[in-house]
PDB file of N, CA and C in Angstrom:
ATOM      1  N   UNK A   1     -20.728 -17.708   9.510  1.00  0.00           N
ATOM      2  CA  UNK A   1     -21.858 -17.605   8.619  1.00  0.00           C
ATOM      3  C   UNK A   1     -21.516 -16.668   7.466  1.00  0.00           C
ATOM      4  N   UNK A   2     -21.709 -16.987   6.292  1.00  0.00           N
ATOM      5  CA  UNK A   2     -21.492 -16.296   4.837  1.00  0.00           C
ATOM      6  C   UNK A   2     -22.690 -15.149   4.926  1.00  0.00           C
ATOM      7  N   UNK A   3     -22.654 -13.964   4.857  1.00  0.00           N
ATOM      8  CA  UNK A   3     -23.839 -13.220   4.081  1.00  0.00           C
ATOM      9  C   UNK A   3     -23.420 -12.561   3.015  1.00  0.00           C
ATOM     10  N   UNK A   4     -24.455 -11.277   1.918  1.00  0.00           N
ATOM     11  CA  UNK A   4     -23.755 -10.895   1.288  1.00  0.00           C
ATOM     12  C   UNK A   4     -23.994 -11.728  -0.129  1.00  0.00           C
ATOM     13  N   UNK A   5     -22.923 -11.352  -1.169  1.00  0.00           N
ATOM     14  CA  UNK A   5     -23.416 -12.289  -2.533  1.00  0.00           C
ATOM     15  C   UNK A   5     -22.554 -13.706  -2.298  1.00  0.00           C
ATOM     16  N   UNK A   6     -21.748 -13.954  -1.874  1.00  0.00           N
ATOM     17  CA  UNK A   6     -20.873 -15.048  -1.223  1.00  0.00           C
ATOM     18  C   UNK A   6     -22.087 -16.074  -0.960  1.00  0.00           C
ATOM     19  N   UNK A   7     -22.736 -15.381   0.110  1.00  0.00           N
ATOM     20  CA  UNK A   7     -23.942 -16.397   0.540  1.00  0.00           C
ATOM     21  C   UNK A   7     -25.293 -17.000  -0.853  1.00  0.00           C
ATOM     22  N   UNK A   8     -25.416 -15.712  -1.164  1.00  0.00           N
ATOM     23  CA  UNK A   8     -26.488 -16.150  -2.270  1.00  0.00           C
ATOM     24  C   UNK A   8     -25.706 -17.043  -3.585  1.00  0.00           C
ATOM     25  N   UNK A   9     -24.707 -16.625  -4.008  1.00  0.00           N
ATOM     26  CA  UNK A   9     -23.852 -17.878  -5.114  1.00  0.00           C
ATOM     27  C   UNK A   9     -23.899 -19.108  -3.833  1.00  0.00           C
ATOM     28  N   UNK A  10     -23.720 -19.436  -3.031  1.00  0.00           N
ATOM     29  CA  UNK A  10     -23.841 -20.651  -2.678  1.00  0.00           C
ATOM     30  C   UNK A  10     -25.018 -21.400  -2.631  1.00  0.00           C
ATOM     31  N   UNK A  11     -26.073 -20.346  -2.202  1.00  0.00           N
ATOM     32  CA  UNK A  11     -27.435 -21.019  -2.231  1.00  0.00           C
ATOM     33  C   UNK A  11     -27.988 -21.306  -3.781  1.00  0.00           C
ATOM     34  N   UNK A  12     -27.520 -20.157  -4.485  1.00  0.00           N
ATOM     35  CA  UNK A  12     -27.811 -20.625  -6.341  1.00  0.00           C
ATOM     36  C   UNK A  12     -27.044 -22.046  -6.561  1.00  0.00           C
ATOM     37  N   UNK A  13     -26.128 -22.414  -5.983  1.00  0.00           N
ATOM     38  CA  UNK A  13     -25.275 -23.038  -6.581  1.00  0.00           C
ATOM     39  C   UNK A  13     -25.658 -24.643  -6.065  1.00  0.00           C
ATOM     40  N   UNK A  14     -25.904 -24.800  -4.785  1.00  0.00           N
ATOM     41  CA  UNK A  14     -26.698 -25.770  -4.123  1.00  0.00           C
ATOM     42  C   UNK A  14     -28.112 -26.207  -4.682  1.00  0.00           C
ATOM     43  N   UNK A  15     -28.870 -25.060  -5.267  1.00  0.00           N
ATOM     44  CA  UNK A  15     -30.438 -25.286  -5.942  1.00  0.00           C
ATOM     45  C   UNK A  15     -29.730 -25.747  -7.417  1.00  0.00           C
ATOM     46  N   UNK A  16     -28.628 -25.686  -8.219  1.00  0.00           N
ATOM     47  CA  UNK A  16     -28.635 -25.521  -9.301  1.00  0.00           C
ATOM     48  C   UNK A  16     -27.552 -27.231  -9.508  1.00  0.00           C
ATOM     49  N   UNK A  17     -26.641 -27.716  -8.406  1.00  0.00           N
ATOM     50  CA  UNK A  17     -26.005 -28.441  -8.768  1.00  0.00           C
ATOM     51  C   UNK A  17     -25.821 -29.045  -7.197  1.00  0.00           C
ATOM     52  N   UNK A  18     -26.453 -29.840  -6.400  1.00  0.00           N
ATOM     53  CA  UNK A  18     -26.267 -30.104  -4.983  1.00  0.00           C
ATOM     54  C   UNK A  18     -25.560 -30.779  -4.442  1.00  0.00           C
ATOM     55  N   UNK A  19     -24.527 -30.838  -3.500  1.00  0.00           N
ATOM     56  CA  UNK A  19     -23.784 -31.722  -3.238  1.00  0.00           C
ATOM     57  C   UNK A  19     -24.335 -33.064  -3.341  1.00  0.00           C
ATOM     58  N   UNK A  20     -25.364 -33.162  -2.295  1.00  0.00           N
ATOM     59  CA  UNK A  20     -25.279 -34.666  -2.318  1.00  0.00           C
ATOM     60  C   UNK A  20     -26.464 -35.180  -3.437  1.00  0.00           C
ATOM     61  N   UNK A  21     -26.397 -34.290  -4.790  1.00  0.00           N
ATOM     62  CA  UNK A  21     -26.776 -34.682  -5.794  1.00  0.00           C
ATOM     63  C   UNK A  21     -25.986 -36.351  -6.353  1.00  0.00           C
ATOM     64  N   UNK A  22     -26.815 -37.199  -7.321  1.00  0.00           N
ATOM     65  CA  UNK A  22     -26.116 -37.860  -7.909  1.00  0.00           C
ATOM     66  C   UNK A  22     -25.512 -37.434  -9.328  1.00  0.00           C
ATOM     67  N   UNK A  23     -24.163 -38.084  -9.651  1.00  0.00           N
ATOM     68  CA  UNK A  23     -23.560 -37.908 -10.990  1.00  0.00           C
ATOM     69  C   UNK A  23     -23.186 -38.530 -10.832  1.00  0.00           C
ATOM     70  N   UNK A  24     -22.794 -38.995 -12.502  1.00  0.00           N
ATOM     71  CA  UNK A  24     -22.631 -40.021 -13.193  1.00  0.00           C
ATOM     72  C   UNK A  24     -20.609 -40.000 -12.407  1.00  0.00           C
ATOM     73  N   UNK A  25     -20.285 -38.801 -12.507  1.00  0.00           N
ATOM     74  CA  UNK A  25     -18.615 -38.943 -12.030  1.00  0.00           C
ATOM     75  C   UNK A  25     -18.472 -39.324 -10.898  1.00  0.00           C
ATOM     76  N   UNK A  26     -19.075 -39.644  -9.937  1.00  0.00           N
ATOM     77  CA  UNK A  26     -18.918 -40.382  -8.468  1.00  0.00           C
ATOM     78  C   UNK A  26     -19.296 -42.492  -9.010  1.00  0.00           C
ATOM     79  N   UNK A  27     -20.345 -42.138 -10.123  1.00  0.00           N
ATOM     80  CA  UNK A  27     -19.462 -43.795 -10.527  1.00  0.00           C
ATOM     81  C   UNK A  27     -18.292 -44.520 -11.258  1.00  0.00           C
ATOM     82  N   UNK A  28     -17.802 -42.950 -12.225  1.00  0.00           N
ATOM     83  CA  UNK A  28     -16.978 -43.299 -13.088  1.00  0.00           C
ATOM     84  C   UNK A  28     -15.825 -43.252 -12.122  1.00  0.00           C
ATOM     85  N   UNK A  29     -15.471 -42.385 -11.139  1.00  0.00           N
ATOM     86  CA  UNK A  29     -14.099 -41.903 -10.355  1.00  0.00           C
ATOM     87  C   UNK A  29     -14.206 -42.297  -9.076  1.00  0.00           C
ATOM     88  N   UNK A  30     -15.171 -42.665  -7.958  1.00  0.00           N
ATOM     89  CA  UNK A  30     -15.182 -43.338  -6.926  1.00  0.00           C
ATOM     90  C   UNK A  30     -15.287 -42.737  -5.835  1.00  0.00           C
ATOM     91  N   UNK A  31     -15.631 -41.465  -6.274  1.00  0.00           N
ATOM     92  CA  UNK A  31     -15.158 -39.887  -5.390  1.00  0.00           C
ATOM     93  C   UNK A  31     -16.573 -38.975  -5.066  1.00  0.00           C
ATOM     94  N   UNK A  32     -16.992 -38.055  -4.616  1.00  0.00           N
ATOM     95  CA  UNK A  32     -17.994 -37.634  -4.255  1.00  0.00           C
ATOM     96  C   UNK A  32     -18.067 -36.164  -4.204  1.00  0.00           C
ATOM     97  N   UNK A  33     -17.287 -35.892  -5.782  1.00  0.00           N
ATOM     98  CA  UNK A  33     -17.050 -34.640  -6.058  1.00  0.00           C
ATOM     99  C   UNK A  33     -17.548 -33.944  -7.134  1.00  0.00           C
ATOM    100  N   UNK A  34     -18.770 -34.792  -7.627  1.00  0.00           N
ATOM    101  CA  UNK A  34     -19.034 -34.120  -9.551  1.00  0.00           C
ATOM    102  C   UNK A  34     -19.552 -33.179  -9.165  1.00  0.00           C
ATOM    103  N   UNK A  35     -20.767 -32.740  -8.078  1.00  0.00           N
ATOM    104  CA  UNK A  35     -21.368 -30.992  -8.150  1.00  0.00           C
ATOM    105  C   UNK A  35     -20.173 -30.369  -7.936  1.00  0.00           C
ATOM    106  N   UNK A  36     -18.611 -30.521  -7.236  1.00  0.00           N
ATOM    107  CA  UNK A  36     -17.657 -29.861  -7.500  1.00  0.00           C
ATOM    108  C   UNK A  36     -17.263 -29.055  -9.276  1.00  0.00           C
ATOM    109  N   UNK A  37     -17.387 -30.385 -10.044  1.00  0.00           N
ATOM    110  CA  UNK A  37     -16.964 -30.121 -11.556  1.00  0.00           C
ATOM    111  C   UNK A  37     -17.962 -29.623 -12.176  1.00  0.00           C
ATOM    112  N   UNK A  38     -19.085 -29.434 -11.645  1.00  0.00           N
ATOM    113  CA  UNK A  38     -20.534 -29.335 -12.499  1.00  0.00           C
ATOM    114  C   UNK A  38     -20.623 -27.444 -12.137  1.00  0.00           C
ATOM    115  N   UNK A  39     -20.145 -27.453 -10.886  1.00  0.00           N
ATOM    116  CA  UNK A  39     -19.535 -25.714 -10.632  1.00  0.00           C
ATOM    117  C   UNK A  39     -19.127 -25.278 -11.066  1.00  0.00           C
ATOM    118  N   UNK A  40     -17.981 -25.517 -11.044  1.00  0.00           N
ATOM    119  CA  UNK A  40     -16.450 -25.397 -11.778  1.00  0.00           C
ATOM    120  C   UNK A  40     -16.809 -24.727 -12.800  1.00  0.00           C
ATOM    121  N   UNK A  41     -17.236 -25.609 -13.520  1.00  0.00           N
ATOM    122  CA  UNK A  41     -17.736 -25.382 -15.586  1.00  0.00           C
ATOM    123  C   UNK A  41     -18.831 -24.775 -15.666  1.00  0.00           C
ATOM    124  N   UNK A  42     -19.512 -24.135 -14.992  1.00  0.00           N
ATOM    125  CA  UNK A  42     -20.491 -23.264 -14.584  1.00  0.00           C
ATOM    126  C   UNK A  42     -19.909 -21.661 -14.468  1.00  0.00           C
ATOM    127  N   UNK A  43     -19.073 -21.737 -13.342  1.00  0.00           N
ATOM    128  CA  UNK A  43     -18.359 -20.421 -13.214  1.00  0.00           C
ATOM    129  C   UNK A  43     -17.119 -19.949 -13.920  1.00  0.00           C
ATOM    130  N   UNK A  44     -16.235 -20.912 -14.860  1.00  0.00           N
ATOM    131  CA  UNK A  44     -15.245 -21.207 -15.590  1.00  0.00           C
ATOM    132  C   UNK A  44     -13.721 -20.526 -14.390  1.00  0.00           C
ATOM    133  N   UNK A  45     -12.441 -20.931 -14.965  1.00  0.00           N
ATOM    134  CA  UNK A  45     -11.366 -21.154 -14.678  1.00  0.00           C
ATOM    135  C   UNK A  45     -11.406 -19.653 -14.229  1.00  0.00           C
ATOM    136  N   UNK A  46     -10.848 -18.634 -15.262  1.00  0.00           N
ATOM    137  CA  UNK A  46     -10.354 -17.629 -14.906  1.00  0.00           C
ATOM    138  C   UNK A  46     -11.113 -16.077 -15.281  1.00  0.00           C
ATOM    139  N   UNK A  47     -10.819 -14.910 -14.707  1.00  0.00           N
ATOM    140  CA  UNK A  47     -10.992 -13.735 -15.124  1.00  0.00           C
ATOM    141  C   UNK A  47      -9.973 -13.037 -15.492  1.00  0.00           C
ATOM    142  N   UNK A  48     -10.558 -11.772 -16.246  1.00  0.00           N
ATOM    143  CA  UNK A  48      -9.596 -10.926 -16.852  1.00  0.00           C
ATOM    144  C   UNK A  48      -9.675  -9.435 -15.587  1.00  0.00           C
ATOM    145  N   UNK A  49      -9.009  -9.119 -15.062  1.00  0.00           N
ATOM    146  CA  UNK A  49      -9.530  -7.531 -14.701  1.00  0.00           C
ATOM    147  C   UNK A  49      -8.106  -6.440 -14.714  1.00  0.00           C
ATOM    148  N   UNK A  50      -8.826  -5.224 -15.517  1.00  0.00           N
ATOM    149  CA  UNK A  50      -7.684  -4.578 -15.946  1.00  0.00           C
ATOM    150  C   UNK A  50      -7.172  -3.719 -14.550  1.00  0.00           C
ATOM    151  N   UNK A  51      -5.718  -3.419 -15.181  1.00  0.00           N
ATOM    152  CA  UNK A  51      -4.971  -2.783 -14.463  1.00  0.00           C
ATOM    153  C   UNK A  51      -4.629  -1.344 -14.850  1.00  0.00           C
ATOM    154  N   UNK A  52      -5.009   0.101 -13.739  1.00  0.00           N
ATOM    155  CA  UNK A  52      -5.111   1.134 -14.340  1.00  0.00           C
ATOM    156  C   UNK A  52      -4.097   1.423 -12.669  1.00  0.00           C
ATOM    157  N   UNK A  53      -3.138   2.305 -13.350  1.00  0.00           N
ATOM    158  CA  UNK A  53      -2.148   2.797 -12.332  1.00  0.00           C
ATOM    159  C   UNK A  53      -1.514   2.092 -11.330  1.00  0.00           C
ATOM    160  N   UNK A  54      -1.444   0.486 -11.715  1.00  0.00           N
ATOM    161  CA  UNK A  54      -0.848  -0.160 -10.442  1.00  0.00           C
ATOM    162  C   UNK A  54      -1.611  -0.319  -9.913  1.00  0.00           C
ATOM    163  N   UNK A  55      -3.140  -0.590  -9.956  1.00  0.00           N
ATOM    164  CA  UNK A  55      -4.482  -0.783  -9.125  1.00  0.00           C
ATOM    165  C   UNK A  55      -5.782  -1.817  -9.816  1.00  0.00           C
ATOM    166  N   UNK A  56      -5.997  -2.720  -9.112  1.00  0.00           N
ATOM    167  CA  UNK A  56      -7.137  -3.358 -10.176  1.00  0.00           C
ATOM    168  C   UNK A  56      -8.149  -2.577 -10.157  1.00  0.00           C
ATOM    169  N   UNK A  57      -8.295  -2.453 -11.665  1.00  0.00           N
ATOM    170  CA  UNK A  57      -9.600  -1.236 -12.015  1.00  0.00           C
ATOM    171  C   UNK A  57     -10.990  -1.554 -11.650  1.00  0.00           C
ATOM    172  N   UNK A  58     -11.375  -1.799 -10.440  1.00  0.00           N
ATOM    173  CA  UNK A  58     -12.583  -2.437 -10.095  1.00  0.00           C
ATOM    174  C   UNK A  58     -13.949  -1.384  -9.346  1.00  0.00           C
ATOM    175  N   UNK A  59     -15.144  -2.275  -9.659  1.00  0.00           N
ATOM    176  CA  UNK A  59     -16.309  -0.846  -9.296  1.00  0.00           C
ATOM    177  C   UNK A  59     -15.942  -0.688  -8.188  1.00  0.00           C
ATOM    178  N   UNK A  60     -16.753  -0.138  -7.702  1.00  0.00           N
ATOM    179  CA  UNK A  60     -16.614   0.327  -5.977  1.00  0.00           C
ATOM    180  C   UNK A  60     -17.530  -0.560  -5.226  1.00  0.00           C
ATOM    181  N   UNK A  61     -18.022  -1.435  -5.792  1.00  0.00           N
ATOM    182  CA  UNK A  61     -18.710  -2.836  -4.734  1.00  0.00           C
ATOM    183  C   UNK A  61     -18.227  -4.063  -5.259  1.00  0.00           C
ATOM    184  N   UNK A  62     -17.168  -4.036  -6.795  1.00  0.00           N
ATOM    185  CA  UNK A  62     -16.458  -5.166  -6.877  1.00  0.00           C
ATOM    186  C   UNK A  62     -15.016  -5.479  -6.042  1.00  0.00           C
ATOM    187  N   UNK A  63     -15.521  -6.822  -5.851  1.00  0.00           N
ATOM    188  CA  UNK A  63     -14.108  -7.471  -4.970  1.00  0.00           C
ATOM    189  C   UNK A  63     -14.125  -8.585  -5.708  1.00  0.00           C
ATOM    190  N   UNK A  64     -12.737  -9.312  -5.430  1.00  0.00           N
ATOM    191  CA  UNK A  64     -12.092 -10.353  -6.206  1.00  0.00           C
ATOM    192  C   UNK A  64     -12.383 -11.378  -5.223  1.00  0.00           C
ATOM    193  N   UNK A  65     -13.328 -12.759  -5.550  1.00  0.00           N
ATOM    194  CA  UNK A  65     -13.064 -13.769  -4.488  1.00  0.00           C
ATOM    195  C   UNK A  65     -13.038 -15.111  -5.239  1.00  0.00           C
ATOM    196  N   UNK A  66     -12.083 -15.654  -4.447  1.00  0.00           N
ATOM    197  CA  UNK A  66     -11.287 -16.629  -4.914  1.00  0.00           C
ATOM    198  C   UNK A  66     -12.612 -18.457  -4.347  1.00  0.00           C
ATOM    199  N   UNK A  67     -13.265 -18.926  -5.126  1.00  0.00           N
ATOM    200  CA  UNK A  67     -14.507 -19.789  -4.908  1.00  0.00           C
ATOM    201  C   UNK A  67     -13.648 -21.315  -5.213  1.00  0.00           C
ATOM    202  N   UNK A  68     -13.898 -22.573  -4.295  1.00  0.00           N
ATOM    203  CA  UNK A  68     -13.528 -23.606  -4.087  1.00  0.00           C
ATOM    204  C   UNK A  68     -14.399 -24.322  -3.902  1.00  0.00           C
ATOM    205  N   UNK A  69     -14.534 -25.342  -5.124  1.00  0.00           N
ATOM    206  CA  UNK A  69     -15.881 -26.177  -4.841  1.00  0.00           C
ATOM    207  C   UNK A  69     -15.716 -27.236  -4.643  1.00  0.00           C
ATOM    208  N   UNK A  70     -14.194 -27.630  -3.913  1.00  0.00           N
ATOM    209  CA  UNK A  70     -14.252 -29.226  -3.682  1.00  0.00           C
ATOM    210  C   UNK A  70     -14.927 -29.753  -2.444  1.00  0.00           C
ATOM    211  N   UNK A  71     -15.385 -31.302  -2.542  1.00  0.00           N
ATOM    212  CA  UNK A  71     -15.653 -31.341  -1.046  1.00  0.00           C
ATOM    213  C   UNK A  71     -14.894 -31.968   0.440  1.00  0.00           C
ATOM    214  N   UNK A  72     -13.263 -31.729  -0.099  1.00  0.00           N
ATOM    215  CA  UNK A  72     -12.387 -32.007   1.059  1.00  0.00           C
ATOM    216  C   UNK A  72     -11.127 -31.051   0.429  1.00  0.00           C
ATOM    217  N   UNK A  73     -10.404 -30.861   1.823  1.00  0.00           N
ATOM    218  CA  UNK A  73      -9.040 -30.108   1.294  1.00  0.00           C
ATOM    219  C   UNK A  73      -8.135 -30.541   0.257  1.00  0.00           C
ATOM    220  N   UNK A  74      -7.672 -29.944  -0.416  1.00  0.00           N
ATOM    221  CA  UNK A  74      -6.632 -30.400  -1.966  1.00  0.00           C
ATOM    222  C   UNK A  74      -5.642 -28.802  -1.643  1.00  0.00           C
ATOM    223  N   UNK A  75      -4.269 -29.206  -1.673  1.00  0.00           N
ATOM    224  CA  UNK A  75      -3.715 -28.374  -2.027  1.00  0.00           C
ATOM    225  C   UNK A  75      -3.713 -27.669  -3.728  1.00  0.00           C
ATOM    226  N   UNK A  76      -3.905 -26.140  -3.473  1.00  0.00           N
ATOM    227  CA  UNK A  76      -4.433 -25.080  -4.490  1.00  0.00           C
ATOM    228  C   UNK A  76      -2.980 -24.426  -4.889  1.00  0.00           C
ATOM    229  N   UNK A  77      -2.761 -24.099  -6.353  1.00  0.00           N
ATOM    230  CA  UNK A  77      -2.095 -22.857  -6.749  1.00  0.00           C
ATOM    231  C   UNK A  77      -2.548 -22.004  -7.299  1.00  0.00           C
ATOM    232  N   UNK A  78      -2.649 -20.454  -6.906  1.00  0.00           N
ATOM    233  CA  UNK A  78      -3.509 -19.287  -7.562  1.00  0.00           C
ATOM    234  C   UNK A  78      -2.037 -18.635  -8.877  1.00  0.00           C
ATOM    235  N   UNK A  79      -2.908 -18.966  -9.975  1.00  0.00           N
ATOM    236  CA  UNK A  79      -1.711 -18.049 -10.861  1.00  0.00           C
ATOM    237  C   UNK A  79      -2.113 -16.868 -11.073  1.00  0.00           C
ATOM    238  N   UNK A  80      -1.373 -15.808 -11.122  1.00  0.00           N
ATOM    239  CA  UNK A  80      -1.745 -14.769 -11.488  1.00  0.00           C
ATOM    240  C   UNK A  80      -0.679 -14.217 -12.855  1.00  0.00           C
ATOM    241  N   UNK A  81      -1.146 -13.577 -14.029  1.00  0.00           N
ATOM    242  CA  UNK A  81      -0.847 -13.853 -15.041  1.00  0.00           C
ATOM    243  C   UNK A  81      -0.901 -12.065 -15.456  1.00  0.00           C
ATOM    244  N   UNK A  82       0.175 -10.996 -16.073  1.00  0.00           N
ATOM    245  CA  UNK A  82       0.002 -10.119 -16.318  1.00  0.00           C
ATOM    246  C   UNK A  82       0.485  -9.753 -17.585  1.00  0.00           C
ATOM    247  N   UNK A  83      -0.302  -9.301 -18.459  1.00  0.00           N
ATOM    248  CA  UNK A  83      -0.181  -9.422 -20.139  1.00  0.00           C
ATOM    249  C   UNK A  83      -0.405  -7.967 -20.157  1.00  0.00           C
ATOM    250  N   UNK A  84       0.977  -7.727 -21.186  1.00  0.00           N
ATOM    251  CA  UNK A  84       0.862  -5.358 -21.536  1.00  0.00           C
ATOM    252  C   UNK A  84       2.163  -5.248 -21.752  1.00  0.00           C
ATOM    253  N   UNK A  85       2.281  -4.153 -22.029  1.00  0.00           N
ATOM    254  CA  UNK A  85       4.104  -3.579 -22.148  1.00  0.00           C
ATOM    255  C   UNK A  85       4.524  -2.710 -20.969  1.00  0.00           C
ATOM    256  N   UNK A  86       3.554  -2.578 -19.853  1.00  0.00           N
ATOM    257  CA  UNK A  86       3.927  -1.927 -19.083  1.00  0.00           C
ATOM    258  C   UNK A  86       3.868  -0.563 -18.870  1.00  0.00           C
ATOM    259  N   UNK A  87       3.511  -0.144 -19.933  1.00  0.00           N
ATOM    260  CA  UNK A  87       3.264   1.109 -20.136  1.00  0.00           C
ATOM    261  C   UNK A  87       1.834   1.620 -19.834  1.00  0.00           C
ATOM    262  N   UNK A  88       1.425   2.566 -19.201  1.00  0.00           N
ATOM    263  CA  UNK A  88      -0.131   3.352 -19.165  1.00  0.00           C
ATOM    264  C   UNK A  88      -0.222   4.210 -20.523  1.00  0.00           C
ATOM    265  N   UNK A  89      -1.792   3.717 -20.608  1.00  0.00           N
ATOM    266  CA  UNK A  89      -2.280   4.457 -21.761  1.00  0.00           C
ATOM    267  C   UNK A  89      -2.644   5.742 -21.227  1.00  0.00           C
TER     268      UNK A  89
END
């Protein structure tokens, strides 16, 4: 069982875009995945979060979680992408 904000983004996300909603992309593609894409583009691709001492600079109740809105397994690649000179300000 999910509790926590994990749980409540799912329940927003179910009232706001429902699985077994209809879309138009389950007639165009044959598949039974558009509240997947209708998520997706809702929460967008990626974040930025800075890096202070070799540590992600995050509040003290932020955590990083990684959200999957398909509705069967697909193999995933997580990129992680680090832009700076390396140097601390």
């Amino acid at each position: 069982m999910r509790v926590g904000a994990v749980s409540d983004l799912d329940r927003a996300f179910e009232r706001i875009a429902p699985r077994r909603g209809e879309y138009a992309h389950h007639l165009r593609w044959g598949d039974d995945n558009g509240s997947s894409h209708v998520r997706a583009a809702m929460l967008g691709p990626s974040i930025t979060i800075p890096v202070v001492g070799g540590r992600l600079a995050l509040g003290t109740w932020q955590q990083v979680v990684l959200v999957e809105f398909d509705t069967g397994p697909r193999e995933r690649q997580v990129v992680v992408q680090m832009v700076g000179d390396g140097r601390e300000s």
